[in-house]
Protein backbone atom coordinates (compact mmCIF):
# COMPACT_ATOMS: atom_id res chain seq x y z
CA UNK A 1 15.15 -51.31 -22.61
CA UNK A 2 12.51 -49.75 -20.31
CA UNK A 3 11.61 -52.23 -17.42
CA UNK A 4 8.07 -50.03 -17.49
CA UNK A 5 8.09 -51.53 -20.86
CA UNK A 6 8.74 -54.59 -19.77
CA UNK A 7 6.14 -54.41 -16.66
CA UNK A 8 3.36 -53.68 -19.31
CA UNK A 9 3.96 -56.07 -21.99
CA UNK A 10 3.79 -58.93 -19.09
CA UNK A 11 0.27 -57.34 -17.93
CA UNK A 12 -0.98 -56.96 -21.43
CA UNK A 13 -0.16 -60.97 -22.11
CA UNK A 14 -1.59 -61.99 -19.12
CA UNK A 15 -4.48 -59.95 -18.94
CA UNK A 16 -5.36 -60.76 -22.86
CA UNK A 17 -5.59 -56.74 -23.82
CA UNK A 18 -4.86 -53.45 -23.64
CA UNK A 19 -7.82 -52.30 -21.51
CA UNK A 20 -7.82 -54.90 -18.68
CA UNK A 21 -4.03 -54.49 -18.80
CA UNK A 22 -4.55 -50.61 -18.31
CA UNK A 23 -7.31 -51.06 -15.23
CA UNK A 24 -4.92 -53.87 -13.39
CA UNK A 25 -2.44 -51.11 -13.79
CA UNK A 26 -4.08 -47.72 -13.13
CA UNK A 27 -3.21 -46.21 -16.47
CA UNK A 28 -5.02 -44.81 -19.52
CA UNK A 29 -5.26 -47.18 -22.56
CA UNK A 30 -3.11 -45.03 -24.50
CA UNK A 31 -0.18 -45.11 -21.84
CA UNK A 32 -0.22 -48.90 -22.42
CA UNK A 33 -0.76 -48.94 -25.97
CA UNK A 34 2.58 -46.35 -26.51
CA UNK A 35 4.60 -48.46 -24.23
CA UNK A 36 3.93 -51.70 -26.42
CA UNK A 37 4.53 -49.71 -29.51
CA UNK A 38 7.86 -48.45 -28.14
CA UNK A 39 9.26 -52.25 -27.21
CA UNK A 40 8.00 -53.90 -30.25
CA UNK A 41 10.49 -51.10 -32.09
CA UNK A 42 13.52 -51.52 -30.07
CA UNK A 43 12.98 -55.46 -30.64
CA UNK A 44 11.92 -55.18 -33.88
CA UNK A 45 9.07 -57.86 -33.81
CA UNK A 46 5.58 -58.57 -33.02
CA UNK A 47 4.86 -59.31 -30.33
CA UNK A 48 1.13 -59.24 -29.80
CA UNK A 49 -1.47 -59.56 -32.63
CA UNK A 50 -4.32 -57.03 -31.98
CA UNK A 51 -7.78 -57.54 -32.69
CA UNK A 52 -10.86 -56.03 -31.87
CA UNK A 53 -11.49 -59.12 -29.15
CA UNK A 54 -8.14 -58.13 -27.03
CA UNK A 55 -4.56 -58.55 -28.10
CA UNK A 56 -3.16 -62.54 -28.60
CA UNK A 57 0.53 -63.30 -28.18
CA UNK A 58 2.54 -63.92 -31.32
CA UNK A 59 4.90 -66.54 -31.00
CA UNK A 60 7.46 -64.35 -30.56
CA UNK A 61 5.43 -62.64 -28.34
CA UNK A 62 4.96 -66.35 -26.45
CA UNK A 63 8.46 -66.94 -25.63
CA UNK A 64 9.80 -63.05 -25.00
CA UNK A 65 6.88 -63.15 -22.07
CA UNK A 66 8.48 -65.39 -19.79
CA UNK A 67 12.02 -63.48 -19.86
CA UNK A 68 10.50 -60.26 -19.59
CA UNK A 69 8.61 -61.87 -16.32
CA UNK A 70 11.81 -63.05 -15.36
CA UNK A 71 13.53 -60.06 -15.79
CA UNK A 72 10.59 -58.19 -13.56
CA UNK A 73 11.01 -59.94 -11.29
CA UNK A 74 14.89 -60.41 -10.35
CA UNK A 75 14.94 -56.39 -10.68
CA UNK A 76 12.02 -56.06 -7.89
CA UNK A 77 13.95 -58.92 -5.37
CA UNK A 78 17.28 -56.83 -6.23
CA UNK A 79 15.43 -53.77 -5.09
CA UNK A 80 14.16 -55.38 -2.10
CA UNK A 81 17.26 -56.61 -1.00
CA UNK A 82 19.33 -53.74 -1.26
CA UNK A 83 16.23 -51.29 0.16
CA UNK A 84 14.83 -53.56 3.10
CA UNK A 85 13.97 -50.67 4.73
CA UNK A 86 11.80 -46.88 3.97
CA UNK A 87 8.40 -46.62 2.15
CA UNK A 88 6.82 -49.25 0.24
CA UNK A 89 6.16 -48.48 -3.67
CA UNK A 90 4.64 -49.54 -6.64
CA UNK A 91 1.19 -51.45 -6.67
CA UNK A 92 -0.57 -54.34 -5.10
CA UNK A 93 -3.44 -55.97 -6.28
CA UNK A 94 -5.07 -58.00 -3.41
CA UNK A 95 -8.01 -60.46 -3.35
CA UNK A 96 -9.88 -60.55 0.47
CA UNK A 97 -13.08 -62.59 1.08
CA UNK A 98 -16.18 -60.92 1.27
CA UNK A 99 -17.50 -62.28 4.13
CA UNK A 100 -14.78 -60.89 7.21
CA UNK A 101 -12.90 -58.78 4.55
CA UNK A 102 -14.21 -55.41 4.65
CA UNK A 103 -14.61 -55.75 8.29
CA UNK A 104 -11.46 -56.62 9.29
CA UNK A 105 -8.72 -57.01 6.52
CA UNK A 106 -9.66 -53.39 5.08
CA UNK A 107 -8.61 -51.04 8.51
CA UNK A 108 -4.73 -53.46 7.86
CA UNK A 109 -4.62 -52.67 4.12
CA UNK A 110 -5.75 -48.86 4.90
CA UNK A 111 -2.66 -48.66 8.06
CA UNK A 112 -0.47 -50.19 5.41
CA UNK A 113 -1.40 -47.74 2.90
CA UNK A 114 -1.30 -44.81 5.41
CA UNK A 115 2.49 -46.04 6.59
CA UNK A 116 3.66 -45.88 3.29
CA UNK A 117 2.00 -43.12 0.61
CA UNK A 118 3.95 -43.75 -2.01
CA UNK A 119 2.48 -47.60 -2.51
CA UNK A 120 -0.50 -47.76 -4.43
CA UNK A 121 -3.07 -50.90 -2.82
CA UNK A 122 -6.13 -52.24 -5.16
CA UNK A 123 -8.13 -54.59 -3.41
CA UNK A 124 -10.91 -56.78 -4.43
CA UNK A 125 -13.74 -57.90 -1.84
CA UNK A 126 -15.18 -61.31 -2.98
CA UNK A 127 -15.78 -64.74 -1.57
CA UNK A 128 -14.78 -66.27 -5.22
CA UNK A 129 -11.44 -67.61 -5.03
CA UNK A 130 -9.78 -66.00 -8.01
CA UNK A 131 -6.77 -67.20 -10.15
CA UNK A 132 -4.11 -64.86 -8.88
CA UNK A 133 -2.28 -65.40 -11.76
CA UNK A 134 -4.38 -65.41 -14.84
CA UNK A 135 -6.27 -62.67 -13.36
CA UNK A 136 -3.28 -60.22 -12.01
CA UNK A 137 -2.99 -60.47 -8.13
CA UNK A 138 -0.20 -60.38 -6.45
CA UNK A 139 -1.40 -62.12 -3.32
CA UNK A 140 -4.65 -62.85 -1.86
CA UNK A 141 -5.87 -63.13 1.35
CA UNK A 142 -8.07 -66.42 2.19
CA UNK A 143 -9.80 -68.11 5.25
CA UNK A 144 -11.16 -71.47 5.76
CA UNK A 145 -9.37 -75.01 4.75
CA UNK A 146 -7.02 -73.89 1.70
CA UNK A 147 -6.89 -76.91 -1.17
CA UNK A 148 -4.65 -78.40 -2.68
CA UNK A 149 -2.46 -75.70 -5.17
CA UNK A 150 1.08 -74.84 -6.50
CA UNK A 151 0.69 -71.01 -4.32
CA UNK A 152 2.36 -70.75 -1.95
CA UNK A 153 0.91 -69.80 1.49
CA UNK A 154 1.63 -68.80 4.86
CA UNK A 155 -0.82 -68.55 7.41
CA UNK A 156 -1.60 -65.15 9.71
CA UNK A 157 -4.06 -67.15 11.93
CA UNK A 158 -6.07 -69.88 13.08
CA UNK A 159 -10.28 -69.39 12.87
CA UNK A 160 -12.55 -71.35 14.81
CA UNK A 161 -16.42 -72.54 13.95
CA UNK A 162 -19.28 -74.07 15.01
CA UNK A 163 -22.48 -75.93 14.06
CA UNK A 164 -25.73 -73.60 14.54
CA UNK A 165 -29.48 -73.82 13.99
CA UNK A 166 -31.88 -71.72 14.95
CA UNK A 167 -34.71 -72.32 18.19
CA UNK A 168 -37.35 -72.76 15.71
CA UNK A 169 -35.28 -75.14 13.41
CA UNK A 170 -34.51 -76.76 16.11
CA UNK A 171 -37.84 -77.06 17.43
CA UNK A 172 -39.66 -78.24 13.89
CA UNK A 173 -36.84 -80.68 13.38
CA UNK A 174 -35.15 -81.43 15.88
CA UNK A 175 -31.16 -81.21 16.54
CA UNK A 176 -28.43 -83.80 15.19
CA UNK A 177 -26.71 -85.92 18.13
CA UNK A 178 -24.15 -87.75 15.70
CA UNK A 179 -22.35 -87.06 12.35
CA UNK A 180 -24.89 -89.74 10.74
CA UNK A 181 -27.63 -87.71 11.59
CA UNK A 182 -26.93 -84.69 9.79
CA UNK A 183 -27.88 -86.37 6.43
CA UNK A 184 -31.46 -86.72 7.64
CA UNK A 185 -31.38 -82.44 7.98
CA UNK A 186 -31.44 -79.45 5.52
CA UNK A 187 -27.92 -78.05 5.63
CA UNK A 188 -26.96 -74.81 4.43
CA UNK A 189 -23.52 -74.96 2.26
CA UNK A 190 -21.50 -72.97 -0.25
CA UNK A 191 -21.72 -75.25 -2.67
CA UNK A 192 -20.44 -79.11 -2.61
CA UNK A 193 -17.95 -78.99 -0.04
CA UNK A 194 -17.21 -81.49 2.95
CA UNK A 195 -17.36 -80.45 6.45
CA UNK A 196 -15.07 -81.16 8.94
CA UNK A 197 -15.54 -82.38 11.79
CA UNK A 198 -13.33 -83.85 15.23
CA UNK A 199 -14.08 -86.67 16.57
CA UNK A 200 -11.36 -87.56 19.63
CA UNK A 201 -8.04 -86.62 17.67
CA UNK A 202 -9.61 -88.29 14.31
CA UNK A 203 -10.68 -85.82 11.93
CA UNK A 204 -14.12 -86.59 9.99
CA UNK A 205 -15.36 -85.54 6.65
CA UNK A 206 -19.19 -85.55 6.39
CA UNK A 207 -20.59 -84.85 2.78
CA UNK A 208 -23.98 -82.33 3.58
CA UNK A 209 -26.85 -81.90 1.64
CA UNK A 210 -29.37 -79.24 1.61
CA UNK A 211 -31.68 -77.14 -0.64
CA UNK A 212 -30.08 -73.84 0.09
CA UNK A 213 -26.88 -72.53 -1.07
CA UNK A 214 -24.64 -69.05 -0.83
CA UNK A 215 -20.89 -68.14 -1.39
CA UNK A 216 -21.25 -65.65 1.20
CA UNK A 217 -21.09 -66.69 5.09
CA UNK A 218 -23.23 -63.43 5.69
CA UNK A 219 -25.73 -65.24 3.73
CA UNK A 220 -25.92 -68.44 5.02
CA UNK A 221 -26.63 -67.29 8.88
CA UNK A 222 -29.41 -65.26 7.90
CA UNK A 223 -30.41 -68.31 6.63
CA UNK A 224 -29.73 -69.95 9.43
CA UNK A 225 -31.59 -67.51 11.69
CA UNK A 226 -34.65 -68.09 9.81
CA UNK A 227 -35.08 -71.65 10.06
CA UNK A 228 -34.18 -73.09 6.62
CA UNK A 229 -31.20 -75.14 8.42
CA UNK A 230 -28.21 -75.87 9.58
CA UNK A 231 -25.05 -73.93 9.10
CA UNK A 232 -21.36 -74.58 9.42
CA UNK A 233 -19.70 -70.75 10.25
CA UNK A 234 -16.81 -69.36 11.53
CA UNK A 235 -17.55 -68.14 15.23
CA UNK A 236 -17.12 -65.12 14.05
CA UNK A 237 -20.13 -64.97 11.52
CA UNK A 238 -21.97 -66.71 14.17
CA UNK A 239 -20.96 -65.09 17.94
CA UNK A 240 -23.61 -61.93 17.56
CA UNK A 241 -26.69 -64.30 17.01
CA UNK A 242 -25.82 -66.82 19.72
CA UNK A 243 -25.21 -63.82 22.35
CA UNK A 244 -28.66 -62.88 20.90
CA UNK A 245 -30.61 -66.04 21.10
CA UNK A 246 -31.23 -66.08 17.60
CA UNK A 247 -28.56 -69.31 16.57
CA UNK A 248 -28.11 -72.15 18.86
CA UNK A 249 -24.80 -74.52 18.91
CA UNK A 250 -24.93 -77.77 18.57
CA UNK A 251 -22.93 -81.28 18.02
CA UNK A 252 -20.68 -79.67 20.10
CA UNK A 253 -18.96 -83.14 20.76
CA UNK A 254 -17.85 -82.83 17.08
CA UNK A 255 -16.41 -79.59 17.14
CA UNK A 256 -14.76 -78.59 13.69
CA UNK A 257 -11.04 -78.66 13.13
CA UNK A 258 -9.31 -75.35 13.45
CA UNK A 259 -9.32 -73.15 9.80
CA UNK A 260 -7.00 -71.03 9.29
CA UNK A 261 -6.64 -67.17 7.65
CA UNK A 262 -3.64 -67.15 5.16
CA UNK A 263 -2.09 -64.51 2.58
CA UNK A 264 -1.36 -66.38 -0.57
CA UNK A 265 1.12 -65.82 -3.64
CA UNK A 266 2.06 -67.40 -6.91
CA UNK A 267 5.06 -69.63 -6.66
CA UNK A 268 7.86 -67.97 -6.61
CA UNK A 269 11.52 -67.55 -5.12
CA UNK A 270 11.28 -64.80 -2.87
CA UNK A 271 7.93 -63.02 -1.45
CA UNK A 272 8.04 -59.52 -2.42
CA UNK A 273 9.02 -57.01 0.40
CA UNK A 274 5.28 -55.59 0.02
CA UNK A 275 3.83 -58.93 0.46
CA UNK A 276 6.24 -59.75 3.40
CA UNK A 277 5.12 -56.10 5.23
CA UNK A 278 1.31 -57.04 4.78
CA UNK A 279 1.66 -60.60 6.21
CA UNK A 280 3.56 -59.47 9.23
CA UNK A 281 1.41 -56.63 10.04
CA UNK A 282 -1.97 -58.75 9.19
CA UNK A 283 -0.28 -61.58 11.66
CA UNK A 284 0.12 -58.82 14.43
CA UNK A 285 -3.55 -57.71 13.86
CA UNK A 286 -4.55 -62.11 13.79
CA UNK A 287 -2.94 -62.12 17.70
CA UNK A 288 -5.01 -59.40 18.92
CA UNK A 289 -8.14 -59.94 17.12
CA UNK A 290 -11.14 -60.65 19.63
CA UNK A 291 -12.93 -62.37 16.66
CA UNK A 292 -11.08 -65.92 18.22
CA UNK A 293 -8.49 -65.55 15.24
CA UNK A 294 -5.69 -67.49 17.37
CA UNK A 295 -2.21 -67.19 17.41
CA UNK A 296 -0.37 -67.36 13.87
CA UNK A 297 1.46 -70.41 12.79
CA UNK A 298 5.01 -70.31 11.68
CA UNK A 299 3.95 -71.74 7.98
């Protein structure tokens, strides 16, 4: 039995068809489809039920999925254990944030791909946080205050903030002495998170309100420069438009807990050697970042 086979029934499953099955893994539909065709013979069941919608498991299909997932992936820990050294191979899907991402995660994931040409890297820039499994990553790479999840995660850095508003903001309305205060101002927010906030060694969580929203950090300090209110960034969203006047800190008496910049996987075992290669070289870039991405925590 072909573990290629194997490899593409899995993606097929989880992907729900042949054609997102074929673009997580960089091959023509008919590749995919002859590979399916070829294990449901040598099995001599079902094991998907095609439609014109995508392709549904059978139940056959339903229960032969997990072994063949299994069997994936004790083959790629026994190759990374007997082969911990030499090129990387075979493909990684990645998710990196938007905001920060293309800036400074895509020079690692183009050195990686430049030390090793035989591994094939697909990233995917976005500030959403995806479901690495239902949707095909491998790992992701994520900043800010992780929640609660079964991945597992190791972090490659710590990321400070601040609190900024801009003169004229602060000017029209004023600037927030206490954490009560900030409920009588317009703050700008990704959607209906808490912020964070120390006070002494106790850590505070303030629930913000505001008319303005964007999942993109980019977004919410030119939002910030304009005047529409108060943002909550990572210094290095913000540093640029302090040096230049433009954003203003403040409640610095409350400064926000230290974030953090982590690679993330599905539950699993063993990371797989590609993963463990990216995190140690994105931890070595972390230390001598200038963006005040600290020291990495053993995690």
């Amino acid at each position: 039995m072909d573990t290629e086979d194997l490899r593409t029934f899995v993606e097929v499953a989880d992907a729900g068809g042949v054609s997102p099955a074929a673009l997580r893994l960089g091959l023509s539909k008919s590749i995919v489809s002859r590979r399916l065709a070829r294990l449901e013979a040598e099995l001599g069941v079902q094991l998907l039920a095609r439609s014109t919608r995508g392709a549904a498991l059978t139940e056959a299909g339903a229960t032969f999925r997990d072994y063949a997932a299994r069997v994936c992936g004790e083959i790629d820990l026994a190759r990374d254990m007997i082969l911990p050294s030499g090129n990387l191979r075979g493909r990684m899907r990645i998710s990196a944030p938007l905001t920060f991402g293309p800036s400074h995660f895509a020079p690692v994931l183009a050195e990686m791909a430049r030390r090793h040409p035989e591994l094939h890297i697909q990233t995917c820039y976005s500030d959403r946080f995806v479901d690495l499994i239902a949707e095909g990553y491998d790992c992701a790479i994520r900043v800010g205050y992780l929640p609660d999840s079964n991945l597992v995660a190791r972090r490659i850095g710590r990321i400070y903030g601040k609190l900024v508003a801009s003169p004229a903001y602060i000017e029209a309305h004023g600037a927030p002495d206490t954490l009560q205060d900030l409920a009588s101002h317009q703050c700008l927010m990704q959607g209906t998170e808490s912020w964070k906030f120390m006070d002494d060694d106790e850590v505070i969580n303030v629930r913000p309100h505001g008319r303005f929203k964007a999942d993109n950090g980019t977004a919410l300090a030119a939002a910030a420069v304009a005047g529409v209110g108060i943002a909550y960034l990572p210094d290095w969203v913000t540093d640029e438009y302090v040096e230049a006047g433009a954003l203003v800190p403040i409640m610095t008496r409350y400064p926000p807990p230290a974030a953090g910049a982590y690679v993330v996987r599905p539950p699993g075992q063993h990371p797989s050697r590609n993963i463990r290669v990216l995190t140690e070289l994105l931890i070595e870039t972390c230390d001598n970042s200038p963006y005040r991405v600290g020291l990495a925590g053993v995690e």
